[in-house]
Protein backbone atom coordinates (compact mmCIF):
# COMPACT_ATOMS: atom_id res chain seq x y z
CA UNK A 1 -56.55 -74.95 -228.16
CA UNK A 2 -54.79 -71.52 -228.42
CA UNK A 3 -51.67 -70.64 -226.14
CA UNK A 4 -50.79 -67.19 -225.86
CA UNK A 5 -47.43 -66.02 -224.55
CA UNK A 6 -45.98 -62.68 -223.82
CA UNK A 7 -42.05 -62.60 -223.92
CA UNK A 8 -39.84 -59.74 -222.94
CA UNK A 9 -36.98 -58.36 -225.35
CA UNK A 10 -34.70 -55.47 -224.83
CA UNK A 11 -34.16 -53.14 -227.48
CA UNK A 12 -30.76 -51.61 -228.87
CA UNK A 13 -31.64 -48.11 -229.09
CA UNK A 14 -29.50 -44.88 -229.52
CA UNK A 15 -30.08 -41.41 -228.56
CA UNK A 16 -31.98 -40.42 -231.74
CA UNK A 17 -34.51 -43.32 -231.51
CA UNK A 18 -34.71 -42.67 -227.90
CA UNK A 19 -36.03 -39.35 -227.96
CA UNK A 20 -38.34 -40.68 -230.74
CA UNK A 21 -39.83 -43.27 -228.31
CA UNK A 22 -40.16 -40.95 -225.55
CA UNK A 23 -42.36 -38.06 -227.55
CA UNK A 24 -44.22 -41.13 -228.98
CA UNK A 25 -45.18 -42.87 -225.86
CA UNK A 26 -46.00 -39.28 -224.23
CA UNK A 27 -48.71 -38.43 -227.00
CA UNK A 28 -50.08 -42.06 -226.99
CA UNK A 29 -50.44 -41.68 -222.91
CA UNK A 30 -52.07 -38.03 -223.48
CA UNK A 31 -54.39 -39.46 -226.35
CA UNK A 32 -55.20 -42.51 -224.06
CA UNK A 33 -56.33 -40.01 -221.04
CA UNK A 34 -58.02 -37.57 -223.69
CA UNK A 35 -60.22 -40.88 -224.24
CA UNK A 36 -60.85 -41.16 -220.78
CA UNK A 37 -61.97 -37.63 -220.08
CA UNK A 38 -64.37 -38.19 -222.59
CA UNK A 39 -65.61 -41.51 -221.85
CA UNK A 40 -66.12 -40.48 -217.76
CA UNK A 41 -68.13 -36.88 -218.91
CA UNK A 42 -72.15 -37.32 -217.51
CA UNK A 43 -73.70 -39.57 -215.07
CA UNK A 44 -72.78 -42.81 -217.61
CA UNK A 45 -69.79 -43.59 -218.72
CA UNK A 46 -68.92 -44.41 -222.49
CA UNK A 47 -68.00 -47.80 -222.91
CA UNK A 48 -68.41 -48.34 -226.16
CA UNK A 49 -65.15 -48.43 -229.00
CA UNK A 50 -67.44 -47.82 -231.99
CA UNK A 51 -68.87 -44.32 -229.83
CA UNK A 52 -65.17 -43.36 -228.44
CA UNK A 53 -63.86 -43.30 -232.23
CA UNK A 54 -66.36 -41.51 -233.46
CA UNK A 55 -66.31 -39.03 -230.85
CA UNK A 56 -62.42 -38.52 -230.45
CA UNK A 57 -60.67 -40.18 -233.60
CA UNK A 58 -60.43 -36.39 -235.24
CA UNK A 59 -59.46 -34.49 -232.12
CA UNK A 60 -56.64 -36.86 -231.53
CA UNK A 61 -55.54 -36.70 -234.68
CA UNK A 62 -55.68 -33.28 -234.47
CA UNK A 63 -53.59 -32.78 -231.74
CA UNK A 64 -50.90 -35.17 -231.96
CA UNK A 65 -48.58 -36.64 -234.44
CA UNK A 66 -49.65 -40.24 -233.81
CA UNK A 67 -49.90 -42.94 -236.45
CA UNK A 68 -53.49 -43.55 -237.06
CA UNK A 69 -53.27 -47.42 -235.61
CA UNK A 70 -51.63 -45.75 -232.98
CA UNK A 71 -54.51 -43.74 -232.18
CA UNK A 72 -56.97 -46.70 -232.51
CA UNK A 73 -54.68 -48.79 -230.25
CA UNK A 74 -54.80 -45.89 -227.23
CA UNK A 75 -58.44 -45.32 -227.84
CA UNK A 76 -58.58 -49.28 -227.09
CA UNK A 77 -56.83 -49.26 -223.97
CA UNK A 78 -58.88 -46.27 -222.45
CA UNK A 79 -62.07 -48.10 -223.51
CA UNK A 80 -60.78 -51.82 -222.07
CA UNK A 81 -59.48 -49.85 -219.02
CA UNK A 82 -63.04 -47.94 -218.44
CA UNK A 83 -65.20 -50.99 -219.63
CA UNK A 84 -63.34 -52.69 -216.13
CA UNK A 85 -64.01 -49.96 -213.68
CA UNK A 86 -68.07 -50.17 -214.91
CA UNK A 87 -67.78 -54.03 -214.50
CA UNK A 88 -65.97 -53.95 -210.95
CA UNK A 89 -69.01 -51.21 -210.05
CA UNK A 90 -71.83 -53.85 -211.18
CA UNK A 91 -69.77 -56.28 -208.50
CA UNK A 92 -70.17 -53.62 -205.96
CA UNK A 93 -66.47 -53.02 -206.00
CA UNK A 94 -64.95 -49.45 -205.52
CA UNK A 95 -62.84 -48.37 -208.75
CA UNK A 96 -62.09 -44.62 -209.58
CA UNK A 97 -61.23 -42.82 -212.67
CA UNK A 98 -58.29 -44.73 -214.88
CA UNK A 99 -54.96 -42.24 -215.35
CA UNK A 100 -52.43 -44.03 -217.60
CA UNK A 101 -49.00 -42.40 -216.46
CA UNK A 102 -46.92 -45.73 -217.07
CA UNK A 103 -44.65 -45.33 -219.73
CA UNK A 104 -45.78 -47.80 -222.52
CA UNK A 105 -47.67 -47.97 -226.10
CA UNK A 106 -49.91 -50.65 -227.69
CA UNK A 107 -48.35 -51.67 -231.17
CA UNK A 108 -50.15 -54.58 -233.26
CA UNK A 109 -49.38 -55.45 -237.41
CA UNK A 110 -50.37 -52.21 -239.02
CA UNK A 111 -48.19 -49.61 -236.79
CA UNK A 112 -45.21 -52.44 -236.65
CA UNK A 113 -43.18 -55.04 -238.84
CA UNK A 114 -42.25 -57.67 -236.86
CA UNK A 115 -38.58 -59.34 -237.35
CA UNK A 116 -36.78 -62.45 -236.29
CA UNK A 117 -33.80 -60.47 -235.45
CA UNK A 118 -35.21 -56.46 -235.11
CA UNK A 119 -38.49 -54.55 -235.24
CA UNK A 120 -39.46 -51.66 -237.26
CA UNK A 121 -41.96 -49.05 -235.51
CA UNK A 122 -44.32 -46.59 -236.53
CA UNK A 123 -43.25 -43.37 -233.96
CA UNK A 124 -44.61 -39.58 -234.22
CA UNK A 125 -41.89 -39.14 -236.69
CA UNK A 126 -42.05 -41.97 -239.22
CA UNK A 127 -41.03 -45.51 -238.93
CA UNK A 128 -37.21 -46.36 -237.24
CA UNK A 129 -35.95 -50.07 -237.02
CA UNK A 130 -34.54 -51.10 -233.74
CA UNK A 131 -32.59 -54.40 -233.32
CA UNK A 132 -33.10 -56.80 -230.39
CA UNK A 133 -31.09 -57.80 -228.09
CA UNK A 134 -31.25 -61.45 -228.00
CA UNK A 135 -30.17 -63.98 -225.77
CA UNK A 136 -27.64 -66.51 -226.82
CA UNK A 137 -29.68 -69.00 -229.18
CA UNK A 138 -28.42 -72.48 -227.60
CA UNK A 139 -29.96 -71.53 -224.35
CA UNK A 140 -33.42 -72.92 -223.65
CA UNK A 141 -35.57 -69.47 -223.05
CA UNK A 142 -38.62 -68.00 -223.67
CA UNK A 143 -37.28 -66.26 -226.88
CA UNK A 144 -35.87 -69.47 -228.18
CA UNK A 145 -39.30 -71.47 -227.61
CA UNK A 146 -41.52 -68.98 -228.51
CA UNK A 147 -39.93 -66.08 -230.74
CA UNK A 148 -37.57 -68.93 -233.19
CA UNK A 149 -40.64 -71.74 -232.65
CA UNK A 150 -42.63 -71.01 -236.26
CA UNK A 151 -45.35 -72.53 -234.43
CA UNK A 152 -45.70 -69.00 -232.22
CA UNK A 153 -47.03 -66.16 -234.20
CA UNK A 154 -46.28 -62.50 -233.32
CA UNK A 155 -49.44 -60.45 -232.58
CA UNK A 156 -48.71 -56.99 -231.23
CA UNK A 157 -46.36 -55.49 -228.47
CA UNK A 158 -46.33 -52.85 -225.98
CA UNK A 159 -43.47 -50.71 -226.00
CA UNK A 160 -41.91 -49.77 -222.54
CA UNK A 161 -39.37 -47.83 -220.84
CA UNK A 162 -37.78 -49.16 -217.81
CA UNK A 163 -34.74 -48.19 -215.54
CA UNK A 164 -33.19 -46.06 -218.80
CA UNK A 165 -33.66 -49.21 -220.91
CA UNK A 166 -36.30 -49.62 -223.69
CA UNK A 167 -38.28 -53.41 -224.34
CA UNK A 168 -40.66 -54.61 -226.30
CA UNK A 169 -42.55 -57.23 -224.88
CA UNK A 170 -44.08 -59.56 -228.26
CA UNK A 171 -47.46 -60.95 -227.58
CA UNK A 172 -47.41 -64.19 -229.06
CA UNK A 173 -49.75 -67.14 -229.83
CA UNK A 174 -49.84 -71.00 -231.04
CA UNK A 175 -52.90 -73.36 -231.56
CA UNK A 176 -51.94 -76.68 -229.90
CA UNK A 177 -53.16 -79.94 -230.23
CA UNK A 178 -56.48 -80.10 -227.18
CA UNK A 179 -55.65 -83.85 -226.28
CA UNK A 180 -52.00 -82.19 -225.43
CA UNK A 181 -52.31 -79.09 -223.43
CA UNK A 182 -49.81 -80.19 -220.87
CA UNK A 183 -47.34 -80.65 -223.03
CA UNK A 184 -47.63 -77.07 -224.51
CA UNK A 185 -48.25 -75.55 -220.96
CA UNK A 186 -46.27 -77.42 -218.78
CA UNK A 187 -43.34 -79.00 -220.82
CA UNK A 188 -41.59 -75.62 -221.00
CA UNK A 189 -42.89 -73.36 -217.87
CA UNK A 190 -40.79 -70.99 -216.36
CA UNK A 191 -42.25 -69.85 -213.02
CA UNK A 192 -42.45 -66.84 -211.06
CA UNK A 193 -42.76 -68.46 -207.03
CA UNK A 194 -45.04 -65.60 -204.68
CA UNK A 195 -45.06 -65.97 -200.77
CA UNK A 196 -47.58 -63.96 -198.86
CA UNK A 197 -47.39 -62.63 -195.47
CA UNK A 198 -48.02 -59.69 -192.85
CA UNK A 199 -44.60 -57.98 -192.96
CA UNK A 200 -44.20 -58.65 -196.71
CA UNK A 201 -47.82 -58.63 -198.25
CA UNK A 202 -45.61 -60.85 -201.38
CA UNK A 203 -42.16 -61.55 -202.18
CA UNK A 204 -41.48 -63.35 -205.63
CA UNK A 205 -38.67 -65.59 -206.45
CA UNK A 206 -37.03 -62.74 -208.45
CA UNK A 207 -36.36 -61.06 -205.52
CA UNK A 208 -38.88 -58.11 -205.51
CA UNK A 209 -41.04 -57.35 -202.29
CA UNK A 210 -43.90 -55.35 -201.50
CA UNK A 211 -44.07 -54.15 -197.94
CA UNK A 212 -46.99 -54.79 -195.61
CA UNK A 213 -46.19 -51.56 -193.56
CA UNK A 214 -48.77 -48.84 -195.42
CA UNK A 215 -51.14 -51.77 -195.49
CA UNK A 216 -51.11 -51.91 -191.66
CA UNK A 217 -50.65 -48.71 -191.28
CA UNK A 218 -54.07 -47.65 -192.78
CA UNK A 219 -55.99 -50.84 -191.14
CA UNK A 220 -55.25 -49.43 -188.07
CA UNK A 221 -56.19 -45.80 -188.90
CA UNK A 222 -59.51 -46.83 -189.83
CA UNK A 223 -60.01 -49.01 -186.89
CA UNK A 224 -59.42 -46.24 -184.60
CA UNK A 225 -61.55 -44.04 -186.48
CA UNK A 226 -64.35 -46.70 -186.24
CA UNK A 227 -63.86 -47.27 -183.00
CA UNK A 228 -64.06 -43.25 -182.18
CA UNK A 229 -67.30 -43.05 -183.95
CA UNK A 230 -69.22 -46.28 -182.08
CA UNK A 231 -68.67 -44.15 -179.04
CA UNK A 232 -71.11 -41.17 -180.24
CA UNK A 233 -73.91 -43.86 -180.54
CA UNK A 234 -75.25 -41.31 -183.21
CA UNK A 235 -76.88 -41.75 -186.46
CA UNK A 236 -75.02 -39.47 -187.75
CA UNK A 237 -71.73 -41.24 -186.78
CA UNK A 238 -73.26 -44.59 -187.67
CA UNK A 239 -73.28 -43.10 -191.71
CA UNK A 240 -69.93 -41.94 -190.96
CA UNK A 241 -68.75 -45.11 -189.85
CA UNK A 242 -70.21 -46.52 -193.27
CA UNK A 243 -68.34 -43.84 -195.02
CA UNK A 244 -65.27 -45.19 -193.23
CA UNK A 245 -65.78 -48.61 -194.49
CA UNK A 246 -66.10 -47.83 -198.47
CA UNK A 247 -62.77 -45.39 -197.91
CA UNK A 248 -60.85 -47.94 -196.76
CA UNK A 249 -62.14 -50.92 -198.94
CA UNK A 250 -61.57 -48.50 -201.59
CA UNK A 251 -57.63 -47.83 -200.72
CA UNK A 252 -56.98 -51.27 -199.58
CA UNK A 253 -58.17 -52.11 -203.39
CA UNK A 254 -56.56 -49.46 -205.04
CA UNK A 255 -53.38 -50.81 -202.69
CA UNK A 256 -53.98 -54.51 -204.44
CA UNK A 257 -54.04 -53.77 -207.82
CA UNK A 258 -50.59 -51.52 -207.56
CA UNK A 259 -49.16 -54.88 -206.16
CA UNK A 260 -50.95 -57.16 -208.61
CA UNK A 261 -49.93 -55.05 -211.61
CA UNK A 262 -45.99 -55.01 -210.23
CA UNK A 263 -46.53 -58.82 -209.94
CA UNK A 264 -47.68 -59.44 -213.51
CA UNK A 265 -45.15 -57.33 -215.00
CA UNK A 266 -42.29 -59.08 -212.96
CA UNK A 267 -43.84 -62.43 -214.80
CA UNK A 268 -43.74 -60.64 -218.02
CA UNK A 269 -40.33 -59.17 -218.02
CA UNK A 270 -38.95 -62.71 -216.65
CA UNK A 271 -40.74 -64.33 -219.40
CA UNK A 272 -42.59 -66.25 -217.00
CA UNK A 273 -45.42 -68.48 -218.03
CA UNK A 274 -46.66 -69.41 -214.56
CA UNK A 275 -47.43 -67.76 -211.58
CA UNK A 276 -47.30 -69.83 -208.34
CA UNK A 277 -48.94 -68.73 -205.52
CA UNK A 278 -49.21 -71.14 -201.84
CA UNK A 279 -52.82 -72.38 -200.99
CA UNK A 280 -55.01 -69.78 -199.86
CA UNK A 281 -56.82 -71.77 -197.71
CA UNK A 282 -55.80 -71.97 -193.48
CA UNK A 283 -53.69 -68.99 -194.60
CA UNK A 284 -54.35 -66.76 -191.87
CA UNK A 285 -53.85 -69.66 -189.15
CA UNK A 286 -50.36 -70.31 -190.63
CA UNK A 287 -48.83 -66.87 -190.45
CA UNK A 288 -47.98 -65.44 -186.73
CA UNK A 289 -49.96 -61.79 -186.42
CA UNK A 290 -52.51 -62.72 -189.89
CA UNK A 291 -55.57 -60.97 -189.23
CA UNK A 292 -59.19 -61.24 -190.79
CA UNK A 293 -58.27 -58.29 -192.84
CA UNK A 294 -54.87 -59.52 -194.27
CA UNK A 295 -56.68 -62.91 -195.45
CA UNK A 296 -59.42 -60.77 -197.52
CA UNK A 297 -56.21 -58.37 -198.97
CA UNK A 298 -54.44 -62.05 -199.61
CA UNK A 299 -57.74 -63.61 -201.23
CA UNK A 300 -58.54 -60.44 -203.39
CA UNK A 301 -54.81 -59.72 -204.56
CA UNK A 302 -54.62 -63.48 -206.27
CA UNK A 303 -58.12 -62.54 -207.59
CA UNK A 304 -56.40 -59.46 -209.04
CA UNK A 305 -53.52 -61.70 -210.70
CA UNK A 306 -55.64 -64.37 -211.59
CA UNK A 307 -57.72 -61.85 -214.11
CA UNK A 308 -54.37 -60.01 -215.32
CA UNK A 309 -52.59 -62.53 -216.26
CA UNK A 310 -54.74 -64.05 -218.50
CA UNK A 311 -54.80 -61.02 -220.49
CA UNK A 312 -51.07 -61.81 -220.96
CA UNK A 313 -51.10 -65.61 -221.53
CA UNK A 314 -50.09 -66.31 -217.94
CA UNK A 315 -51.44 -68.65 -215.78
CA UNK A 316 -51.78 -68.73 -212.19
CA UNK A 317 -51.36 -71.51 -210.19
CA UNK A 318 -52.10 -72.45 -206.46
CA UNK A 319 -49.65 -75.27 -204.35
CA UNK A 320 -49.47 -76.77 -201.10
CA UNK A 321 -47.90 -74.53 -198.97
CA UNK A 322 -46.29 -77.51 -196.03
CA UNK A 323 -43.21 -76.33 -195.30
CA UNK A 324 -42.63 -73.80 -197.40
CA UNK A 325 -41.22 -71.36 -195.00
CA UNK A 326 -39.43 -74.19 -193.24
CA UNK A 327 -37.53 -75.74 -196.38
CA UNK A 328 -33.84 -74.46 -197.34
CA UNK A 329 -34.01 -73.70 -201.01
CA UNK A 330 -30.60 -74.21 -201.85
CA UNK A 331 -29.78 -77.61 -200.17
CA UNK A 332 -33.32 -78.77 -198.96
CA UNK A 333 -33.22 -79.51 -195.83
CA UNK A 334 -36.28 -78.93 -193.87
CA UNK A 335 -36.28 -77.70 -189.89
CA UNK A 336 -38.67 -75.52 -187.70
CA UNK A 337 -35.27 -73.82 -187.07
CA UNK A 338 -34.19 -72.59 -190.29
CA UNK A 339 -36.37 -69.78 -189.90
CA UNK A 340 -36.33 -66.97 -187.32
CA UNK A 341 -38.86 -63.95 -187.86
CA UNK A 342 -38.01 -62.37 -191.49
CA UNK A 343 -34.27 -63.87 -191.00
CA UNK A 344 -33.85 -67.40 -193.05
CA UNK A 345 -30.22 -69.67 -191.65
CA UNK A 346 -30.51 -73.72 -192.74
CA UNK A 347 -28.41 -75.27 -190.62
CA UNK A 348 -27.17 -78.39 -192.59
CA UNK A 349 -25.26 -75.96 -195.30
CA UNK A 350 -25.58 -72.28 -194.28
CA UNK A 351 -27.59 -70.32 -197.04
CA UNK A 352 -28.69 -67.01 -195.37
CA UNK A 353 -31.10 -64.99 -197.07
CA UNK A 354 -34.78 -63.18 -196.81
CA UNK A 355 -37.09 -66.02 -195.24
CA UNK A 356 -40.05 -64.54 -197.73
CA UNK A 357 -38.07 -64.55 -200.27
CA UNK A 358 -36.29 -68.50 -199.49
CA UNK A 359 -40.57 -69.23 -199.70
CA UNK A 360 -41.19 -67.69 -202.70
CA UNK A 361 -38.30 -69.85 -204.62
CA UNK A 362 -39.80 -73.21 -202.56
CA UNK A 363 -43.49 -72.42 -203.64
CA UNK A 364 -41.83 -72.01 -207.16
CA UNK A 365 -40.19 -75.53 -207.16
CA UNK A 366 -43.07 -76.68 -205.57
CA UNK A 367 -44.97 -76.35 -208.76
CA UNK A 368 -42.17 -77.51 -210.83
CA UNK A 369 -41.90 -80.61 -209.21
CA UNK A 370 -45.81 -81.50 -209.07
CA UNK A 371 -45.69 -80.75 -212.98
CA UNK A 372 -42.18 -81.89 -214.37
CA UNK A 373 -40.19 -84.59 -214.27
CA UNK A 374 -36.94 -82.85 -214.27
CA UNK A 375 -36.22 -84.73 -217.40
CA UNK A 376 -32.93 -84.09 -218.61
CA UNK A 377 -31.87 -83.05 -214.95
CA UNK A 378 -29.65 -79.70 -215.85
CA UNK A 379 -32.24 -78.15 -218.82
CA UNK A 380 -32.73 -74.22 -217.48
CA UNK A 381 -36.48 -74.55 -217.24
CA UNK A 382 -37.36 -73.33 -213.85
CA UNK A 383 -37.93 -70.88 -211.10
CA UNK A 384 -37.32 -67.60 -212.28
CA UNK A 385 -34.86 -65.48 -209.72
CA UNK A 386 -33.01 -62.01 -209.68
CA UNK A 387 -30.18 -63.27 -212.20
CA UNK A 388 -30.78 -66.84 -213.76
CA UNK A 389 -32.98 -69.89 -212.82
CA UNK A 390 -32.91 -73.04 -210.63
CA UNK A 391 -34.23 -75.87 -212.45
CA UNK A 392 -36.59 -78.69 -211.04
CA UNK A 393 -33.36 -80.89 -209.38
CA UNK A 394 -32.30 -77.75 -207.75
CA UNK A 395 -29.54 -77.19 -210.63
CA UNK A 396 -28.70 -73.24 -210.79
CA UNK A 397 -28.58 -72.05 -214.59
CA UNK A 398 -26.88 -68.16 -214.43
CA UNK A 399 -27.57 -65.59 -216.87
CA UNK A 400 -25.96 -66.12 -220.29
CA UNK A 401 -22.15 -64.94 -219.36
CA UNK A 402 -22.73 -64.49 -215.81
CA UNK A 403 -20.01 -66.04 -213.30
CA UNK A 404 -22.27 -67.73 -211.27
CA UNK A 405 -23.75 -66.02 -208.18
CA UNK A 406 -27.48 -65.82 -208.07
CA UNK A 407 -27.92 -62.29 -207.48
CA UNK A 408 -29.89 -60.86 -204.22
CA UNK A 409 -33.32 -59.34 -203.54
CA UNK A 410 -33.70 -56.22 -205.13
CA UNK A 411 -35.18 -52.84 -204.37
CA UNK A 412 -38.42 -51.66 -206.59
CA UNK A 413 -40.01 -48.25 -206.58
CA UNK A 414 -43.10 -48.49 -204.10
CA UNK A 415 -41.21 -52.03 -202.45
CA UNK A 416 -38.81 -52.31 -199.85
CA UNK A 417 -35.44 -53.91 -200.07
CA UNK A 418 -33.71 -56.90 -198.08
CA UNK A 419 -30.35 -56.88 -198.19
CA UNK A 420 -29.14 -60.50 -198.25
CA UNK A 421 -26.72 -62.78 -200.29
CA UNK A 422 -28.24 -65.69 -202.74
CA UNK A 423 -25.20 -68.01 -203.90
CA UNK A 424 -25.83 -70.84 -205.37
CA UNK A 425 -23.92 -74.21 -205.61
């Protein structure tokens, strides 16, 4: 069978390539959209790759300095990107017009050399070579399994730019043995915990949180508005009150894939290779203030996940959720106590932090401990968090030269920030 793994690397890059990345990534984004345009023009939308180069190879080329891979690579992503709206449309889901405004470009084997040690890209300007920066090779990490494993074979990359820093994150793949998938899936996963709830629609183990508020917000707006029009009694308010429901199942999607998207790249950048999620099922009896409408948002965002990540070699994972909330991630102990509201205190040792965000690490270890054996007890092969990793025996592995304190929740744009300690042992 064929693994696929994407893994994360930062680049070293000065001013001079840094300018070159920027114009580069700002003419593939305009050639992607110029695809776009054309694809949505008439009733029917263009779908097809063949048609789309045909029709826009020239004028790209034309109007930009872009390597001609380049071009073919954008051209791809506006066609994969419009090809998904049509297909969510045929499920009767609402999807509008793609805009790609993230900054990022597509690179595969003819617009870039890969290296074991640097990278040499084709940018509006010629090619540069940019060196990563690696980890420290002794560590156990996803560059050490997957980029120095001559079993894993580089494919392409996508070029980002990120808080001032520039990555490429290698797409890489491996044909394993069929009788042996666990051992290629499972032996080395690093995982990426997610809690859901009403305050926080999800919290990962990294620390990152996406607030429930504009969620709720909204939900309630349209209730009131549906609730204004049932008193007219009209037909006329009865379409309305249609019109009400597609606007809001529209934004409450549109709301889902921003957070599914943030997820998946939060896997990516952590070079995650699972996703854990808690059982979907009695979700809304569990959490105090759930309504039927949170339950759908919960049921269609792991949808939303589920489909992304296997574009990136991810997989997605579901575990029992029993005392998840409950369970002190740092010592273990487990009381109805611990937690109070959004405010996590265990009482046998003391760790304070973010209840969601104490969940997300337990539905993390939660998977590593149905799938591991913790063999070797102290190996750095576990949950993913803001700085470093807990393994499956609760052992905390820091970043390479880091002095040992786990690092906190963290603020993202569109998410909201707890403030809270994480120390570990």
């Amino acid at each position: 069978m064929e693994v696929r793994r994407t893994v994360p690397v930062k680049l070293d890059v000065d001013s001079d390539d840094a300018a070159l990345f920027r114009e580069t990534v700002d003419e593939f984004l305009w050639a992607a959209n110029y695809v776009v345009d054309h694809a949505w023009q008439g009733e029917y939308k263009t779908t097809s790759k063949a048609q789309l180069q045909e029709e826009t190879y020239d004028d790209v080329r034309d109007q930009t300095r872009l390597h001609a891979n380049l071009v073919q690579n954008a051209r791809n992503k506006a066609a994969d990107a419009v090809q998904g709206v049509v297909a969510r449309w045929k499920q009767g889901e609402y999807a509008g017009k793609p805009h790609f405004s993230q900054p990022t470009a597509v690179y595969d084997k003819r617009c870039a050399t890969f290296h074991d040690e640097y990278v040499s890209l084709a940018t509006v300007d010629g090619r540069i070579e940019v060196e990563y920066v690696l980890p420290d090779e002794d560590r156990d990490t996803p560059h050490s399994r997957y980029l120095d494993n001559d079993d894993y074979e580089v494919t392409g990359a996508e070029l980002h730019h990120k808080d001032g820093e520039w990555f490429l994150h290698l797409r890489t793949k491996a044909e394993v043995e069929s009788d042996t998938p666990e051992q290629a899936t499972t032996g080395h996963s690093t995982v990426l915990g997610v809690d859901l709830g009403v305050n926080q629609l999800a919290a990962t183990s990294t620390g990152t949180f996406w607030s429930g508020n504009e969620f709720d917000h909204w939900r309630r707006e349209y209730e009131q508005r549906r609730a204004s029009l049932q008193q007219c009694g009209s037909r006329h308010a009865h379409e309305n009150i249609q019109a009400v429901g597609r606007k809001e199942t529209g934004r409450f999607k549109l709301m889902l894939h921003r957070i599914a998207n943030g997820i998946i790249e939060e896997a990516a950048e952590n070079g995650c290779t699972v996703i854990a999620f808690e059982e979907l099922t009695g979700i809304r009896d569990r959490l105090s203030g759930a309504s039927w409408g949170h339950k759908w948002a919960f049921e269609r965002l792991y949808e939303y996940v589920e489909y992304k990540a296997e574009l990136h070699g991810i997989d997605v994972e579901q575990v029992d959720p029993e005392n998840t909330s409950r369970r002190c991630s740092h010592c273990g102990y487990t009381h109805p106590d611990n937690r109070d509201g959004e405010a996590f205190a265990c009482l046998k040792c003391g760790y304070e932090n973010h209840a969601d965000y104490n969940a997300a690490k337990n539905i993390g270890l939660r998977y590593l401990r149905r799938n591991q054996t913790g063999d070797g007890g102290g190996a750095p092969v576990g949950v993913r968090l803001n700085r470093g990793m807990v393994n499956v025996n609760g052992g905390y592995e820091p970043p390479a030269g880091d002095s040992g304190q786990s690092g906190s929740p963290r603020e993202s744009p569109t998410r909201n920030e707890a403030r809270s300690s994480d120390r570990a042992k």
